[in-house]
Protein backbone atom coordinates (compact mmCIF):
# COMPACT_ATOMS: atom_id res chain seq x y z
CA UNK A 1 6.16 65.41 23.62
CA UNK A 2 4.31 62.27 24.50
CA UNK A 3 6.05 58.55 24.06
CA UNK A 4 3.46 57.48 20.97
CA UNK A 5 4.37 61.34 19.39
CA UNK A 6 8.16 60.88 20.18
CA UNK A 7 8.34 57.48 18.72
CA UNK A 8 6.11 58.48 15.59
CA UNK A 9 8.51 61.62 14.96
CA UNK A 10 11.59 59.01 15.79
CA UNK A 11 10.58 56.44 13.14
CA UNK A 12 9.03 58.66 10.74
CA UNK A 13 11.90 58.87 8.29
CA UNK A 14 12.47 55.06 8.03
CA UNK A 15 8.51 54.33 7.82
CA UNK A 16 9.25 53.58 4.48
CA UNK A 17 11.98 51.35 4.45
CA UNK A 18 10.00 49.14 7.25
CA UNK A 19 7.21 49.22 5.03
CA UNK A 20 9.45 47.22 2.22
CA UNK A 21 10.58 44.84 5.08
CA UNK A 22 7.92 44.68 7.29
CA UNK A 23 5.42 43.72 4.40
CA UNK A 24 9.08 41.83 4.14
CA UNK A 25 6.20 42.76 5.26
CA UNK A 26 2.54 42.57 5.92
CA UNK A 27 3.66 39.24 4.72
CA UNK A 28 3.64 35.72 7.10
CA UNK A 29 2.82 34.50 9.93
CA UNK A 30 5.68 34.34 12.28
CA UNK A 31 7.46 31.31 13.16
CA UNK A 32 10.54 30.08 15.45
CA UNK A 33 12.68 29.15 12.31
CA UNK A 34 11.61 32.41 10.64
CA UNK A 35 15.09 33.61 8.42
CA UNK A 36 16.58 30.08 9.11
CA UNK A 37 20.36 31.06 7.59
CA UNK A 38 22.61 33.52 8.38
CA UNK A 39 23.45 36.52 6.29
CA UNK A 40 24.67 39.95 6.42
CA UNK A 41 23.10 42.23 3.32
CA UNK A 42 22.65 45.65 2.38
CA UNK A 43 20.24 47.41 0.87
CA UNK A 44 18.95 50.66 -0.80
CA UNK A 45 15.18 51.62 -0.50
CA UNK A 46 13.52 54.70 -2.83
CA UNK A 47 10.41 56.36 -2.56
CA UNK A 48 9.09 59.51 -3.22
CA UNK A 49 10.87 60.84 -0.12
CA UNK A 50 14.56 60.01 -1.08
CA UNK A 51 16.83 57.17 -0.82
CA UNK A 52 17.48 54.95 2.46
CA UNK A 53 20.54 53.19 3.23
CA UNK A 54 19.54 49.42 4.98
CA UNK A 55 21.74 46.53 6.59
CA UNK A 56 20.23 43.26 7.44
CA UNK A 57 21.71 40.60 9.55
CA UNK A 58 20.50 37.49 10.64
CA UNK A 59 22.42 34.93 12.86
CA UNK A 60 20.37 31.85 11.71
CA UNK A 61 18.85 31.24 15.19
CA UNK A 62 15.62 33.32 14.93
CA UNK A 63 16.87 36.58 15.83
CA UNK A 64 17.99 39.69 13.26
CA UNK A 65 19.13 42.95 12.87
CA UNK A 66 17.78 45.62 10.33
CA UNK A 67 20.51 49.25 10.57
CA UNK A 68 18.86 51.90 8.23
CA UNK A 69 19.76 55.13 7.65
CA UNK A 70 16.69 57.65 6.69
CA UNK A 71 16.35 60.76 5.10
CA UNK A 72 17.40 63.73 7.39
CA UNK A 73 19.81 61.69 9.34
CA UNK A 74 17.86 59.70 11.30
CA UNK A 75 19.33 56.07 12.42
CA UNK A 76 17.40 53.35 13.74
CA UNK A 77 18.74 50.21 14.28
CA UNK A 78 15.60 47.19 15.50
CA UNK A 79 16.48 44.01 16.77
CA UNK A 80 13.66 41.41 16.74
CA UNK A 81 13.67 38.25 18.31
CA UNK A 82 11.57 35.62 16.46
CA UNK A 83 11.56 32.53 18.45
CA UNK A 84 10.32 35.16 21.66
CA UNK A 85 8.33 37.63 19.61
CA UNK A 86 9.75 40.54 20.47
CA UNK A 87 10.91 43.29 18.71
CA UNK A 88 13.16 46.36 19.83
CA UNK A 89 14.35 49.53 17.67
CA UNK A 90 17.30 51.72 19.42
CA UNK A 91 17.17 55.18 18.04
CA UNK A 92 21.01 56.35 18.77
CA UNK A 93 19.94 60.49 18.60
CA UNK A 94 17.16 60.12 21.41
CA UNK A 95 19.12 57.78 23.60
CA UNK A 96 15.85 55.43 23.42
CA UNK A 97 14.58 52.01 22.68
CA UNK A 98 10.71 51.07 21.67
CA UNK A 99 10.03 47.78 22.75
CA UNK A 100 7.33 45.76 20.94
CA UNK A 101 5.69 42.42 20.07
CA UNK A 102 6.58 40.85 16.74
CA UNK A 103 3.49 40.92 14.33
CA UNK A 104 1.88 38.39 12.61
CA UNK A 105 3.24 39.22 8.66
CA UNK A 106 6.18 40.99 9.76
CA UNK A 107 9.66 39.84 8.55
CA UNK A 108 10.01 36.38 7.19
CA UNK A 109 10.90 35.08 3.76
CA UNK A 110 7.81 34.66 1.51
CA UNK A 111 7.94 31.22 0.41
CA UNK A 112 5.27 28.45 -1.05
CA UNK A 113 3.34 27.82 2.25
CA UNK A 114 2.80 31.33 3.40
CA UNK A 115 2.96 32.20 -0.45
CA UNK A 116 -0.71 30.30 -0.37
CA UNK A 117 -1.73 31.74 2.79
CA UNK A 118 -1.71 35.02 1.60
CA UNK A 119 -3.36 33.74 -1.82
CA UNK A 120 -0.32 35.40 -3.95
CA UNK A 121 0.25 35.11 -7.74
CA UNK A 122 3.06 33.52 -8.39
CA UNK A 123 5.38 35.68 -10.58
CA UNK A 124 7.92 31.98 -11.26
CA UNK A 125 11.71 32.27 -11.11
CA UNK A 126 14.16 34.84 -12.95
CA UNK A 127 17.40 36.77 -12.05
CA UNK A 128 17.11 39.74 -10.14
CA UNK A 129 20.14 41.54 -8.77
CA UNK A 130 22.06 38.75 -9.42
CA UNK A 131 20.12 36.23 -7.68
CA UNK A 132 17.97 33.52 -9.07
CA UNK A 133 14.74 34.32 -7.50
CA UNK A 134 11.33 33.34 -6.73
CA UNK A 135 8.78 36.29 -7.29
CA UNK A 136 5.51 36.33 -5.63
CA UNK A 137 2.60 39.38 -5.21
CA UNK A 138 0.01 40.08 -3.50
CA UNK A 139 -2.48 42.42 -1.72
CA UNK A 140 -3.72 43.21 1.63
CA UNK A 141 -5.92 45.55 2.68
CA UNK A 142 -3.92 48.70 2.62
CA UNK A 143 -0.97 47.73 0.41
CA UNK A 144 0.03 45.66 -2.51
CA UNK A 145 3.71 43.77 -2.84
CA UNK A 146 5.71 42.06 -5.44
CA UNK A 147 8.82 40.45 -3.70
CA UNK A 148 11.61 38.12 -5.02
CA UNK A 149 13.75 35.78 -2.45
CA UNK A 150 16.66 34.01 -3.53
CA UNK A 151 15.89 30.78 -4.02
CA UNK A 152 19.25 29.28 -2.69
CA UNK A 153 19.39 31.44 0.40
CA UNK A 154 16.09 32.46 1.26
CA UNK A 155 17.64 36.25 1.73
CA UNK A 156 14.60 38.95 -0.08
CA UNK A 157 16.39 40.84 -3.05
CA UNK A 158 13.61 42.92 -4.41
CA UNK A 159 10.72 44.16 -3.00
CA UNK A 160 7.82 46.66 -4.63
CA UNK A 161 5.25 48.11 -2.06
CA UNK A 162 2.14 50.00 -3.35
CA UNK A 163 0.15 51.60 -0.41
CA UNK A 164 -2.11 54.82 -0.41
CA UNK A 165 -0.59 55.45 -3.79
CA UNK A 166 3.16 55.61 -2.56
CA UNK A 167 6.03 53.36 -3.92
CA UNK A 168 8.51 52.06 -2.36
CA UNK A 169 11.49 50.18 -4.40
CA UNK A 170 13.72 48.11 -1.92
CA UNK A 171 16.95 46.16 -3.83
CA UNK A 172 19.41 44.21 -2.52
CA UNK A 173 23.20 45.70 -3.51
CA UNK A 174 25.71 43.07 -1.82
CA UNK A 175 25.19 39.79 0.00
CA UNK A 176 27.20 37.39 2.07
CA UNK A 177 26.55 34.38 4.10
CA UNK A 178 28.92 34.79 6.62
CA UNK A 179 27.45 34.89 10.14
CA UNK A 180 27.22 38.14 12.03
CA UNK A 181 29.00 38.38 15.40
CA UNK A 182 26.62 37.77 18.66
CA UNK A 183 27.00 41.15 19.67
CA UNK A 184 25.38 42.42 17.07
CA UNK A 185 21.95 40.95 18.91
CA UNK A 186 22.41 42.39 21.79
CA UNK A 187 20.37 45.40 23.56
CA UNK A 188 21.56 47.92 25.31
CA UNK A 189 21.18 47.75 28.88
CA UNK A 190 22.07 51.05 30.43
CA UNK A 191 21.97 54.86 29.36
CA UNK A 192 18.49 54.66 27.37
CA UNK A 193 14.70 55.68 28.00
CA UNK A 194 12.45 52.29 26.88
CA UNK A 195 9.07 52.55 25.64
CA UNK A 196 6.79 50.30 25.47
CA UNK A 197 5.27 49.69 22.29
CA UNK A 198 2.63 47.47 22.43
């Protein structure tokens, strides 16, 4: 099986739940305070497929961590690095990390500035999963989003993707603002196969 099959076949189960995050997703451009607090937060994603199982950390220096568990058993766990732009999801199973660029829209809060940027309706400020949040939507060309951020903490707690006429639901079940350990950052240096995913 070729790299671009592998990795397609490797990340094929959580496509969905990167979809919710990474339109966190086709949603700003990237900067070097991107996620500026730290948090550890879990979350639960439905679509059509099933229900996926997410953990995001951030250590309030740029850099996070996103664990999810997919349909079928499949793990991934990506590390991206905003400040450097890079990105790099270790599939546990496979013994094998894809190494990639950040892209411009992936990952960081939604708020007012990029809000504009993206030329998104704004949906004003209600409770959602607990958390008095700021709701914003808006289209791109292949999908379109509603997402709410906690106003407080910046941390998403609800996110609705629409693309090719698939849902995704992604909701945020606990929160806390304790920062994650430095380990948790860190990439594996021995015993895996890296592609590059450019």
């Amino acid at each position: 099986m070729k790299a671009g099959q592998l990795l397609t076949f490797g990340l094929l189960s959580i496509s969905a739940s990167i979809a919710a995050t990474v339109s966190v997703s086709t949603l700003t451009a990237i900067a070097a305070d991107a996620f500026p607090k730290a948090y550890d937060a879990t979350y639960e994603n439905k679509n059509s497929q099933g229900v996926i199982q997410m953990r995001m950390l951030s250590n309030g220096k740029g850099q996070t961590r996103t664990e999810t568990n997919g349909m079928g058993g499949m793990k991934a766990i990506t590390i991206t690095d905003y400040q450097n732009k890079t990105t790099a999801t270790i599939l546990e199973a496979q013994k094998m990390i894809v190494k990639g660029k950040v892209q411009p829209g992936a990952g960081a809060p939604l708020d007012a500035v990029e809000a504009k940027k993206l030329n998104a309706t704004d949906l004003g400020t209600k409770m959602v999963n607990g958390h008095m949040a700021q709701g914003y939507s808006y289209k791109t060309k292949d999908a379109t989003t509603e997402q709410w951020t906690d106003k407080a903490n910046q941390v998403l707690v609800k996110s609705i993707t629409v693309a090719g006429g698939l849902k995704s639901e992604m909701n945020i079940k606990t929160y806390s603002p304790n920062a994650p350990a430095d380990t948790s950052f860190k990439i594996p240096t021995s015993g895996y196969k890296v592609i590059a995913n450019q």
